[in-house]
Protein backbone atom coordinates (compact mmCIF):
# COMPACT_ATOMS: atom_id res chain seq x y z
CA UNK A 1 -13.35 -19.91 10.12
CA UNK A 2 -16.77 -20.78 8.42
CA UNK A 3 -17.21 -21.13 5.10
CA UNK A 4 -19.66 -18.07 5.16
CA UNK A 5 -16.82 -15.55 6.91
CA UNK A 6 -14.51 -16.57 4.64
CA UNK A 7 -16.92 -15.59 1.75
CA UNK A 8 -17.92 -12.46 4.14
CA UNK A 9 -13.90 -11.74 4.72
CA UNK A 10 -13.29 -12.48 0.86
CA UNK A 11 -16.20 -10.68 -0.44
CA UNK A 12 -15.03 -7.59 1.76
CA UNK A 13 -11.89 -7.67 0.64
CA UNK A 14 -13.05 -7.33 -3.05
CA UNK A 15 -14.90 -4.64 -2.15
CA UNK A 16 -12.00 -2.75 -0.72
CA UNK A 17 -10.17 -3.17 -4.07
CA UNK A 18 -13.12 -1.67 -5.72
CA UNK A 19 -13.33 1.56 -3.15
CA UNK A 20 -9.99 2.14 -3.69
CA UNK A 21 -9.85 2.22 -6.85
CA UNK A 22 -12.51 4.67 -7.18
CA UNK A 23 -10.66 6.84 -4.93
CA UNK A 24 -7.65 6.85 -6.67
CA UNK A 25 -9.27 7.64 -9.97
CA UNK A 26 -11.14 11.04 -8.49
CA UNK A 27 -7.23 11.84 -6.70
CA UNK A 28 -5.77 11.07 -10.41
CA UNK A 29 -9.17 13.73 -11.72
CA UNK A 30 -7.96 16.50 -9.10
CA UNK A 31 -4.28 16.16 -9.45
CA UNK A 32 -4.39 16.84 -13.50
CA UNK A 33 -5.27 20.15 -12.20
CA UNK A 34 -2.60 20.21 -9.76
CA UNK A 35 0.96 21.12 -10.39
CA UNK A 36 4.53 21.77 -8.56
CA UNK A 37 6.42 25.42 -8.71
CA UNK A 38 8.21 25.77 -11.57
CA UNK A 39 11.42 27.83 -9.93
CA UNK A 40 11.30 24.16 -7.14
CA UNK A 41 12.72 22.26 -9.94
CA UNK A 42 15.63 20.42 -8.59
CA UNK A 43 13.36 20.03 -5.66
CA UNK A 44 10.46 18.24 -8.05
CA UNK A 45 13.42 16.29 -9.81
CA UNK A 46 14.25 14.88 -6.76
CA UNK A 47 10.78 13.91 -5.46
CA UNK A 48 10.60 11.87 -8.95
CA UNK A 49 13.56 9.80 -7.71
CA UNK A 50 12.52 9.25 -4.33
CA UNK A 51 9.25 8.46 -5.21
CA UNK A 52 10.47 5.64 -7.47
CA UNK A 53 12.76 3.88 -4.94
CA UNK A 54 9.72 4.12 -2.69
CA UNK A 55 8.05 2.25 -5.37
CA UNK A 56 10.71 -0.20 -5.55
CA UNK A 57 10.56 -0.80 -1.40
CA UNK A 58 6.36 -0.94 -1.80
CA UNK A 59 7.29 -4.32 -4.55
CA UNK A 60 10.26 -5.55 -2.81
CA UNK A 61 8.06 -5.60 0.53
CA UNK A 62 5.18 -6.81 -0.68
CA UNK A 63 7.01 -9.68 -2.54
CA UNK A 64 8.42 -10.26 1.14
CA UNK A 65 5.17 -10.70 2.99
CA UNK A 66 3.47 -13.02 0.07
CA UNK A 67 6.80 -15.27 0.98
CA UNK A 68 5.39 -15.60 4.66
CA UNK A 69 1.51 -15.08 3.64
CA UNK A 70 0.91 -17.07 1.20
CA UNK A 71 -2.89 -17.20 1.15
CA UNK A 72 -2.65 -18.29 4.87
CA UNK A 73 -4.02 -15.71 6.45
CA UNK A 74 -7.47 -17.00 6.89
CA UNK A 75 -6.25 -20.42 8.09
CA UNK A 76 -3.83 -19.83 11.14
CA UNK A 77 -2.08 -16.63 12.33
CA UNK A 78 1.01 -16.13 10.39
CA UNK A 79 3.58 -14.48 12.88
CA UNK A 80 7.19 -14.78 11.50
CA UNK A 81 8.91 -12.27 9.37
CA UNK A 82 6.79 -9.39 8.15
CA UNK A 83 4.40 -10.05 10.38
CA UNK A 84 6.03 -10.67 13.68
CA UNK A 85 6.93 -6.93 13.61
CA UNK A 86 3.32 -5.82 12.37
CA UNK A 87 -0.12 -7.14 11.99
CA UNK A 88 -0.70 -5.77 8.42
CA UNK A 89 2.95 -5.35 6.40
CA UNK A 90 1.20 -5.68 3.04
CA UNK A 91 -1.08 -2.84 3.85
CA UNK A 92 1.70 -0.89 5.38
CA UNK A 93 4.15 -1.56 1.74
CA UNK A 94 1.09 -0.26 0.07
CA UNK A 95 1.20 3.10 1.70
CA UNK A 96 4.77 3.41 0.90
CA UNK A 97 3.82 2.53 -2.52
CA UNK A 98 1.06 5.30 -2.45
CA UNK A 99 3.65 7.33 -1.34
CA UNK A 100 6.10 6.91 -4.22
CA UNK A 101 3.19 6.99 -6.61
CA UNK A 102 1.88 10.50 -5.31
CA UNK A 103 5.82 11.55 -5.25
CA UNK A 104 5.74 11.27 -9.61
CA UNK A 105 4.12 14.52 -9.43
CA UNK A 106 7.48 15.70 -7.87
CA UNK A 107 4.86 17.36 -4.86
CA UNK A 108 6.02 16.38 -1.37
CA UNK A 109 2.79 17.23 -0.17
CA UNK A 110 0.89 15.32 -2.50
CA UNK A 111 3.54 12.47 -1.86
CA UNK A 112 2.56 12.52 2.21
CA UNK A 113 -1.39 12.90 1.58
CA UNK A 114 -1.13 9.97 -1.08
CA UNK A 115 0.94 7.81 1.42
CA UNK A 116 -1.23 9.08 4.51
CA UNK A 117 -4.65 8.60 3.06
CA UNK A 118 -3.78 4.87 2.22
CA UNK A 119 -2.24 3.75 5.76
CA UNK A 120 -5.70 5.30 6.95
CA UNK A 121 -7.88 3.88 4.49
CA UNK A 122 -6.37 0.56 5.24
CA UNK A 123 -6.43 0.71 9.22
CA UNK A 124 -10.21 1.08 8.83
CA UNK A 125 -10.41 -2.09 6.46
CA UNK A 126 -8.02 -3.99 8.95
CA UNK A 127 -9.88 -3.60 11.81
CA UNK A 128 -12.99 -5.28 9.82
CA UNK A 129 -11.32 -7.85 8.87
CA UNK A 130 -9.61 -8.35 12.57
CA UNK A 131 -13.60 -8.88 13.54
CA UNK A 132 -13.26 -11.88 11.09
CA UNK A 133 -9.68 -13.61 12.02
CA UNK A 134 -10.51 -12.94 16.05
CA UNK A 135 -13.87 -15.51 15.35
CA UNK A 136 -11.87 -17.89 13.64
CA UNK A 137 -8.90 -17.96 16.17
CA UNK A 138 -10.22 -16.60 18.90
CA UNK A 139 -7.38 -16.06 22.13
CA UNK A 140 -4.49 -16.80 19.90
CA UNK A 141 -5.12 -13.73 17.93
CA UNK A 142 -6.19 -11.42 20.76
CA UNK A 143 -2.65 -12.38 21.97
CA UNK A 144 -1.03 -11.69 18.53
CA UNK A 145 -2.48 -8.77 18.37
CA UNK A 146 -1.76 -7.37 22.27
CA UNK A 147 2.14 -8.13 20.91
CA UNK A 148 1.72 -6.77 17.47
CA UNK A 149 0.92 -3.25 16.68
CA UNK A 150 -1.35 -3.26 13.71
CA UNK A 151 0.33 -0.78 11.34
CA UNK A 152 3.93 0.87 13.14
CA UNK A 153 6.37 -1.41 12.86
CA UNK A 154 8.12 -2.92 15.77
CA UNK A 155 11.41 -3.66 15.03
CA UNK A 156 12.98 -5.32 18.07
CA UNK A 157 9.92 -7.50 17.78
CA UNK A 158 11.45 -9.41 14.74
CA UNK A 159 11.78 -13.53 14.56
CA UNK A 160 11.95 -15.90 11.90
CA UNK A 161 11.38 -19.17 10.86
CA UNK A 162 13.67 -21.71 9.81
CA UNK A 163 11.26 -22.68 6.76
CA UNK A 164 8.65 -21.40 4.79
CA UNK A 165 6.89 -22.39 1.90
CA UNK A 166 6.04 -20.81 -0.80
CA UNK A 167 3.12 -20.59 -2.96
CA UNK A 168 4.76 -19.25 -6.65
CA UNK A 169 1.68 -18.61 -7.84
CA UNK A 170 0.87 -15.95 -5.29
CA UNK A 171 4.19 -14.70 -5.68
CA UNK A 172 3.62 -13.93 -9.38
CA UNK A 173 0.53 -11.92 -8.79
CA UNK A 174 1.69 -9.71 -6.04
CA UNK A 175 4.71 -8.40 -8.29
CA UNK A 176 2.46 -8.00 -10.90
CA UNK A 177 -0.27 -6.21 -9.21
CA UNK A 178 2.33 -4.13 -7.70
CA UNK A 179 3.85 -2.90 -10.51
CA UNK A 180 0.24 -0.54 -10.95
CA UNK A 181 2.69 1.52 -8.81
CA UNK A 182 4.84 2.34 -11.42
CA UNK A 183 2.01 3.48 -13.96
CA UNK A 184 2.45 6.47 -12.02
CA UNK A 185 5.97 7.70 -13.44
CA UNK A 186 4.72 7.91 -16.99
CA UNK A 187 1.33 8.99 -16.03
CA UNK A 188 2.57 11.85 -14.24
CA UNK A 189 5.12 12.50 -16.83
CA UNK A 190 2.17 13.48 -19.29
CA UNK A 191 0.36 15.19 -17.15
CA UNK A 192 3.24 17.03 -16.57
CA UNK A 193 4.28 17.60 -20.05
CA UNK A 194 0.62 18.84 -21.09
CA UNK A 195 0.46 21.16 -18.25
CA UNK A 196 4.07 22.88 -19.58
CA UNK A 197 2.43 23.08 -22.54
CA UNK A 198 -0.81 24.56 -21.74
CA UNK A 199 -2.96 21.79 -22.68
CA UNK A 200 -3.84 21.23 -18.56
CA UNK A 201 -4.58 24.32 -16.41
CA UNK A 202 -2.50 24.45 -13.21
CA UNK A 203 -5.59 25.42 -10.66
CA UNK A 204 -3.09 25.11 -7.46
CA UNK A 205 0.72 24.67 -7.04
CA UNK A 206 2.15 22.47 -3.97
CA UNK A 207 5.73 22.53 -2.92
């Protein structure tokens, strides 16, 4: 790849982050307005929980593909673990996350739109960036991805590799900017807490 796609690729990539984070801040805006019935309790107590272990597959996963990844991706197809079963396992850990994040407001529905809206927002990305990795390896990833669906997992497509390296350095910043995930549980505590006490106004209730 050319030093002026990687830039393009990297560039993009930034601005992803960026969108994102935008989008999440007007979901955070509408959901302090937003709350669960009150007589669903058990059921909201129990979205809590699952949402966290969610969270705790999103970290675990993501920590998984960095192993294989490891700032690679623009320099040769990476095809073992992870990503021999899908082209885009970060992205898909980061729905799950999503998921478990929109689950702290103890709302399946908000739970499914949160973990939804992410795998879609991140199938448009990875098709732009596809446009990128199919100039810089041309056949070999038209192949990879005719094998590879880009964001269901194939399971009976799994391999390994006897080796990998590792890049620590990498490692250490995908746990860490995965646990953003988990700002979620005691965000959604307080908004929960100043909705019970009146401080919020509940606008609409989802199961």
């Amino acid at each position: 790849m050319s030093t002026a796609s990687t830039k393009s690729l990297s560039g993009y990539q930034h601005a992803r982050r960026a969108v994102l984070f935008l989008l999440l801040l007007v979901a955070f805006g509408a959901l302090l307005f937003i709350g669960t019935y009150p007589e669903e309790r058990e059921f909201h107590e129990f979205m809590e929980a699952l949402g966290v272990s969610l969270i705790g597959v999103a970290i675990i996963g993501r920590l998984w593909c960095t192993l294989y990844i490891g700032g690679r991706k623009s320099s040769e197809i990476v095809s073992d673990g992870p990503y021999s079963i899908v082209r885009n396992p970060l992205y898909v850990f980061s729905a799950i996350g999503a998921a478990g994040a929109g689950g702290q407001t103890g709302s399946a529905v908000v739970a499914l739109t949160f973990g939804i809206v992410t795998a879609l927002a991140f199938t448009i990305v990875s098709r732009r960036e596809e446009t990128f990795l199919r100039e810089r390896f041309g056949a070999a990833f038209g192949a990879y991805c005719a094998r590879v669906p880009r964001m269901l997992p194939k399971f009976s497509l799994y391999r390994d590799s006897a080796t990998i390296v590792v890049t620590p350095k990498r490692l250490y910043t995908t746990f860490f900017d995965s646990l953003v995930f988990f700002t979620a549980v005691p965000v959604f505590e307080l908004v929960e807490r100043l909705q019970l006490h009146g401080i919020l106004p509940v606008l609409l209730r989802l199961p």
